[in-house]
Protein backbone atom coordinates (compact mmCIF):
# COMPACT_ATOMS: atom_id res chain seq x y z
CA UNK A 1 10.04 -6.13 6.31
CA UNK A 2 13.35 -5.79 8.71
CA UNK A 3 13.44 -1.77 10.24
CA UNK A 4 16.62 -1.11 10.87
CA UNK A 5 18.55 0.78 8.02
CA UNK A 6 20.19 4.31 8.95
CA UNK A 7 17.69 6.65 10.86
CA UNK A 8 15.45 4.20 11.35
CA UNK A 9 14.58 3.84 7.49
CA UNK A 10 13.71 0.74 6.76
CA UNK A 11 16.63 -1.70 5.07
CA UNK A 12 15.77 -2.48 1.67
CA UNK A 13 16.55 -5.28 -0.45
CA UNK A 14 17.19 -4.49 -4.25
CA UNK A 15 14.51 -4.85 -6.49
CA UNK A 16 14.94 -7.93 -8.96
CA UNK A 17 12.24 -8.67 -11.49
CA UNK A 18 10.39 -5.59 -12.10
CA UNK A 19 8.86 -3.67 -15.21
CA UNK A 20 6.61 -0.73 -15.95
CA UNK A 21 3.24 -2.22 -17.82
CA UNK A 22 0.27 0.01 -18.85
CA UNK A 23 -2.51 0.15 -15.99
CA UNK A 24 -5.50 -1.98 -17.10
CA UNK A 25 -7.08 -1.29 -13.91
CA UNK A 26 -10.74 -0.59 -15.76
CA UNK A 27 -10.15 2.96 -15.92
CA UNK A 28 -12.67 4.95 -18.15
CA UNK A 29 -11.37 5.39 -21.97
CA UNK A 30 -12.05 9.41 -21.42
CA UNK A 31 -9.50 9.38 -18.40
CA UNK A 32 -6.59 9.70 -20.03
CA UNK A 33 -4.42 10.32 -16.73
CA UNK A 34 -5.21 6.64 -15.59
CA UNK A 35 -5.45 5.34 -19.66
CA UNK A 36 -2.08 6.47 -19.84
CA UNK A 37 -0.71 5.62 -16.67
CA UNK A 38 2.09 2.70 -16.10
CA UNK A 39 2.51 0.68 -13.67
CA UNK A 40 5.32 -1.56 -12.11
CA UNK A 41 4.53 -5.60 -11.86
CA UNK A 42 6.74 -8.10 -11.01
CA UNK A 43 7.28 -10.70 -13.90
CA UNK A 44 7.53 -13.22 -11.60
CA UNK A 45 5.22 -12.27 -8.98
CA UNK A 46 6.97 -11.85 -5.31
CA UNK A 47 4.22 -9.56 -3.19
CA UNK A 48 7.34 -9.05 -0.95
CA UNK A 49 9.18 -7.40 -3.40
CA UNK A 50 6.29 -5.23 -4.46
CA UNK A 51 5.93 -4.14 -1.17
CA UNK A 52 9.43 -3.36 -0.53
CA UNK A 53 8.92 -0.76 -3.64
CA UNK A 54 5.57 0.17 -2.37
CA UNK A 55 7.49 1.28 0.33
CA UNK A 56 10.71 2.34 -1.80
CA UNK A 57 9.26 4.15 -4.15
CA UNK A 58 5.85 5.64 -3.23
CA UNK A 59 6.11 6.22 0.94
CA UNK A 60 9.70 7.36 1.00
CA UNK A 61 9.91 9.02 -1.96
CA UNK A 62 6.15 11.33 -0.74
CA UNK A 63 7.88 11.83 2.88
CA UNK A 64 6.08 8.96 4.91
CA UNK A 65 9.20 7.65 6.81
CA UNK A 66 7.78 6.88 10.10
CA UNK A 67 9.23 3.56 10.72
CA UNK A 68 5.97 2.43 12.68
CA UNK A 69 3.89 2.90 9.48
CA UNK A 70 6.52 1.58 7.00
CA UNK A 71 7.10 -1.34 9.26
CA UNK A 72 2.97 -1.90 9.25
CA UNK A 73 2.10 -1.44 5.11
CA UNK A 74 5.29 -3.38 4.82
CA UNK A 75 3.84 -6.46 6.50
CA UNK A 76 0.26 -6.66 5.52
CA UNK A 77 -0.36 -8.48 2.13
CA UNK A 78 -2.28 -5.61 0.43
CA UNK A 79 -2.63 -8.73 -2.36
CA UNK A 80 -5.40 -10.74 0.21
CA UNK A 81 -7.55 -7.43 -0.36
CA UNK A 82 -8.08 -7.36 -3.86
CA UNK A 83 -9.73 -9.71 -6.41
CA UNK A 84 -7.42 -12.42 -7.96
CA UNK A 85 -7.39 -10.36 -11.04
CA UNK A 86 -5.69 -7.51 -9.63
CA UNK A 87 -3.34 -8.46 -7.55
CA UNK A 88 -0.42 -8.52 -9.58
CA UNK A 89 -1.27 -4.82 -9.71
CA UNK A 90 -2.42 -4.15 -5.84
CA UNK A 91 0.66 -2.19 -4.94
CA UNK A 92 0.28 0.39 -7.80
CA UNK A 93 0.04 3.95 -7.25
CA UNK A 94 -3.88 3.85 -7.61
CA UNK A 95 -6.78 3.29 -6.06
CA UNK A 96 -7.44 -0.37 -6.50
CA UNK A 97 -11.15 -1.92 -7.08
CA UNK A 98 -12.44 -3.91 -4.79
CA UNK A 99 -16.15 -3.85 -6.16
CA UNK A 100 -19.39 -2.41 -5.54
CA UNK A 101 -17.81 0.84 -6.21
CA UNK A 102 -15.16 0.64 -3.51
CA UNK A 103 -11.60 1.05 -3.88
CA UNK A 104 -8.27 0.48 -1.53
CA UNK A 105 -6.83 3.74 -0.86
CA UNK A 106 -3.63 4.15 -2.71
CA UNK A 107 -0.64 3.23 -0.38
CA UNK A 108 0.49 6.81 -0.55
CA UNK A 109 -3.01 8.12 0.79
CA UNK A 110 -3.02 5.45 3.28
CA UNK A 111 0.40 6.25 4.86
CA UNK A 112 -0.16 9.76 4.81
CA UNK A 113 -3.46 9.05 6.79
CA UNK A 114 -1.66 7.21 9.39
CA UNK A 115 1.49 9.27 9.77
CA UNK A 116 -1.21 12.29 10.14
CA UNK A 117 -3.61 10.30 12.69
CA UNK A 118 0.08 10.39 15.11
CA UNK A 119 -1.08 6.98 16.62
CA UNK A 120 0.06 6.03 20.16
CA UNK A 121 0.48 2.26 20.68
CA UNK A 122 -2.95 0.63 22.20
CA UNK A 123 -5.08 3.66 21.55
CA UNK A 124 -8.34 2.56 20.32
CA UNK A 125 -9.39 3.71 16.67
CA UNK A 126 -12.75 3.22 14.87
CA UNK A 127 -12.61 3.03 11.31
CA UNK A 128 -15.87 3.66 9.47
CA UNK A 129 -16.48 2.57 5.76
CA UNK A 130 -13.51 0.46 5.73
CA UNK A 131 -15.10 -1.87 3.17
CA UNK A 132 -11.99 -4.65 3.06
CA UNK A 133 -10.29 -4.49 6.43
CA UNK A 134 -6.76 -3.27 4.77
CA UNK A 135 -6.83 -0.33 6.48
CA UNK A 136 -7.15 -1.72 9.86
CA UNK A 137 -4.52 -4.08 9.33
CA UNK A 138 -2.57 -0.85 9.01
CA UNK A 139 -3.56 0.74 11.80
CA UNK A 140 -3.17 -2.73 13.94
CA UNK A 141 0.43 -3.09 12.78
CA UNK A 142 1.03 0.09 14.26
CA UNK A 143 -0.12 -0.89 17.51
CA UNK A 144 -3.83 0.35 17.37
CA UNK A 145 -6.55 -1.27 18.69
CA UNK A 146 -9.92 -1.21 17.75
CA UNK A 147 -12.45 -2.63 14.96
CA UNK A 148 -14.44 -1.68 11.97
């Protein structure tokens, strides 16, 4: 993703391709806030383009606009951490199974969590019960060091 748009947003390309589907994401039938829920998927599936609205529409829009952490969500495939069955949907607003009970954060979370942890570039960073690595990916495309 290219980081130069005004203020240091970010340039965006327009979003081609996209529609709102219901979630299918296994949520309980009794949980009618995630039964409920829709989600956007690409018809023809371009994991750039569903991070550019990951970025467009979920860190922008909630006030993450550090252009370090934009910059790093918008340049790891958040796809290569889910199973093959979910990634057309690993860029929704959700917590996204992994199994064994673990989940990716949602990318909101996630960006909130770096833009609050006010990284400097090399400091060192341990992250504990990181189950799939996505989160350090994060934090190393901001310039962190460390492991898991």
């Amino acid at each position: 993703m290219q980081v130069s748009g005004q203020h240091g947003q970010p340039a965006i390309k327009p979003l081609e391709n996209i529609r709102a589907v219901p979630y299918s994401g296994g949520a309980p039938a009794h949980d009618d806030k995630l039964r409920d829920r829709k989600v956007c998927v690409v018809n023809s599936p371009s994991f750039e383009s569903m991070r550019t609205a990951m970025i467009v529409s979920q860190l922008r829009t909630s006030g993450v606009n550090d252009p370090r952490i934009l910059a790093a969500m918008g340049s790891v495939a958040r796809e290569d951490f889910v199973e093959e069955g979910r990634r057309a949907v690993a860029y929704a607003d959700l917590a996204t199974p992994v199994g064994n009970g673990r989940a990716l954060l949602p990318p909101e979370v996630l960006g909130r969590l770096l833009e609050r942890a006010d990284l400097t570039d090399g400091e060192q960073v341990l992250v504990i019960g990181g189950g799939t690595g996505y989160s350090a990916g994060g934090l190393g495309g901001m310039g962190a060091g460390g492991g898991l």
